[in-house]
C-alpha atoms as a PDB file:
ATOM      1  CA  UNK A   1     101.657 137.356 128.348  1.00  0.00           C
ATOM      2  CA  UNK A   2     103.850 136.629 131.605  1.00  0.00           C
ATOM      3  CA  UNK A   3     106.239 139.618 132.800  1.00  0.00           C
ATOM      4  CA  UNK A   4     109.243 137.030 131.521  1.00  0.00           C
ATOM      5  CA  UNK A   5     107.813 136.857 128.167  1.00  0.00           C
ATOM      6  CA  UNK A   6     107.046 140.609 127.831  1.00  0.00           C
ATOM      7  CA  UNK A   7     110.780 141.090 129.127  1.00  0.00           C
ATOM      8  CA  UNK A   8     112.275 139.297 127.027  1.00  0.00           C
ATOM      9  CA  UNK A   9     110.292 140.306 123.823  1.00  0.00           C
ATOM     10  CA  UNK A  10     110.796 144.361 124.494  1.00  0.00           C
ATOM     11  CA  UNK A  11     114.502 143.479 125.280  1.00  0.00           C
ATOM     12  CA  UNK A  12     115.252 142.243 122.108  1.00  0.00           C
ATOM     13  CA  UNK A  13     113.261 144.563 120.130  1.00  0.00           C
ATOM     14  CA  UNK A  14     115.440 147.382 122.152  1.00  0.00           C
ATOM     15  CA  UNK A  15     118.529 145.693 121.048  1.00  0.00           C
ATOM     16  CA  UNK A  16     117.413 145.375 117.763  1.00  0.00           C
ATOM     17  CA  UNK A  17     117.652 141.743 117.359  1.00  0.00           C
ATOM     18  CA  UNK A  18     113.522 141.666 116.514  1.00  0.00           C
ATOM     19  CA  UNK A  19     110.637 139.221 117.639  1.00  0.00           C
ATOM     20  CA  UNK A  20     112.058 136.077 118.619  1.00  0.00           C
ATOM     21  CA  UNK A  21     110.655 132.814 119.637  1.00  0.00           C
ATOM     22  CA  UNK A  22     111.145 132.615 123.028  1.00  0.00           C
ATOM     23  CA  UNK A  23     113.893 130.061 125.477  1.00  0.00           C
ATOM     24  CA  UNK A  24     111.142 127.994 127.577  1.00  0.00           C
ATOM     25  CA  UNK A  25     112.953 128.331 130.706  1.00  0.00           C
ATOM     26  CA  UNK A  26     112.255 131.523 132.992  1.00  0.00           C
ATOM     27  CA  UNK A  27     116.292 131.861 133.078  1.00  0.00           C
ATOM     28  CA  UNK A  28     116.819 131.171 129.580  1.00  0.00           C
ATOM     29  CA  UNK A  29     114.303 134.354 129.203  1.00  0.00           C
ATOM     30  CA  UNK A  30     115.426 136.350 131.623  1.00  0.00           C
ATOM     31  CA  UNK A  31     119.294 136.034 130.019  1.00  0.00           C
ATOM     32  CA  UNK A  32     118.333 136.348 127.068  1.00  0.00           C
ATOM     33  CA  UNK A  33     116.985 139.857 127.485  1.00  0.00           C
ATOM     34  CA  UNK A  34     119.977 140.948 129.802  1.00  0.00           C
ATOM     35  CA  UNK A  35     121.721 139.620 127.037  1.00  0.00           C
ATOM     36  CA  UNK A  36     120.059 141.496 124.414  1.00  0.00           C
ATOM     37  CA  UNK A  37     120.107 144.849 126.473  1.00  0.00           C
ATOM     38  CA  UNK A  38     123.501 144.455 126.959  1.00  0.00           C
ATOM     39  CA  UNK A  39     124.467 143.157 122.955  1.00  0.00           C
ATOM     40  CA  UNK A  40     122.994 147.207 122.526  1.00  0.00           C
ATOM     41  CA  UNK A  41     124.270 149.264 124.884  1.00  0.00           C
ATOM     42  CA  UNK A  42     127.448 147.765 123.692  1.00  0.00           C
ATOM     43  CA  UNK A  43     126.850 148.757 120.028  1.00  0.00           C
ATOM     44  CA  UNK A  44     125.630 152.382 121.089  1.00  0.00           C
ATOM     45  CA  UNK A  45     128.925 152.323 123.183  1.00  0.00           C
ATOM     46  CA  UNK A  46     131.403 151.175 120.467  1.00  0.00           C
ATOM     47  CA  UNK A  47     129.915 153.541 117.297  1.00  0.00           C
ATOM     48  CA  UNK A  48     129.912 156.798 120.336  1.00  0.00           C
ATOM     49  CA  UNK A  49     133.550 156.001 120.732  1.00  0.00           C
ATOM     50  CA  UNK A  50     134.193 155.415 116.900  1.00  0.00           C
ATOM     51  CA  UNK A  51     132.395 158.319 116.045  1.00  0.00           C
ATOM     52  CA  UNK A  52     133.620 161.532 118.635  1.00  0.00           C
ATOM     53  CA  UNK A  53     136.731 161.778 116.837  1.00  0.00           C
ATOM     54  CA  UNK A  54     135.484 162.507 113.457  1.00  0.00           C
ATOM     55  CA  UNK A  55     132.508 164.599 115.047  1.00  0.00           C
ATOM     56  CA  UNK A  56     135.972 166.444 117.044  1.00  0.00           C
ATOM     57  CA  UNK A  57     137.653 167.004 113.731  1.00  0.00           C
ATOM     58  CA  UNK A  58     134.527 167.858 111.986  1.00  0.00           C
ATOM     59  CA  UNK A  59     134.008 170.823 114.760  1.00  0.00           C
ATOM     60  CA  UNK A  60     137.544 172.090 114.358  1.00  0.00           C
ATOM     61  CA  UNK A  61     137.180 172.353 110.682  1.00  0.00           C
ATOM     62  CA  UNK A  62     134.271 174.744 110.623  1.00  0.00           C
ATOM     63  CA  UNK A  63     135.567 176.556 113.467  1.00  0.00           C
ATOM     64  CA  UNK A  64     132.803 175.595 115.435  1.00  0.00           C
ATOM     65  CA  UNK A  65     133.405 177.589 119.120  1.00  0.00           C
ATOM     66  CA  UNK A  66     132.002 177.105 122.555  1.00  0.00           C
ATOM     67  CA  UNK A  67     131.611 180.476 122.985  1.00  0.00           C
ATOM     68  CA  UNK A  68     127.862 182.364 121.968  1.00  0.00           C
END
């Protein structure tokens, strides 16, 4: 398997997208697993921003401190 192929592949399992059949081009691979890096760092991104202010409220409701 060629390093653009191997790219590609571990890039979209990473993002979650699964096994794909791959573009024939060595851009069209190389994009494609920016892209699918990218697609989930995004996600990750969007459900950490989503999600800190109910983990915030959460923390304040069971009087969780910062102190020992």
């Amino acid at each position: 398997m060629s390093w653009a192929d191997a790219f590609v592949n571990a890039a979209m399992l990473l993002g979650g997208m699964g096994p794909v059949n791959p573009p024939q081009s060595l851009a069209g691979k190389i994009f494609a697993g920016c892209y699918a890096l990218y697609a989930g760092l995004v996600f990750i991104v969007t459900a950490a921003l989503l999600f800190t202010p109910v983990f915030h409220r959460l923390m304040h409701r069971v009087h969780w401190d910062d102190e020992p």
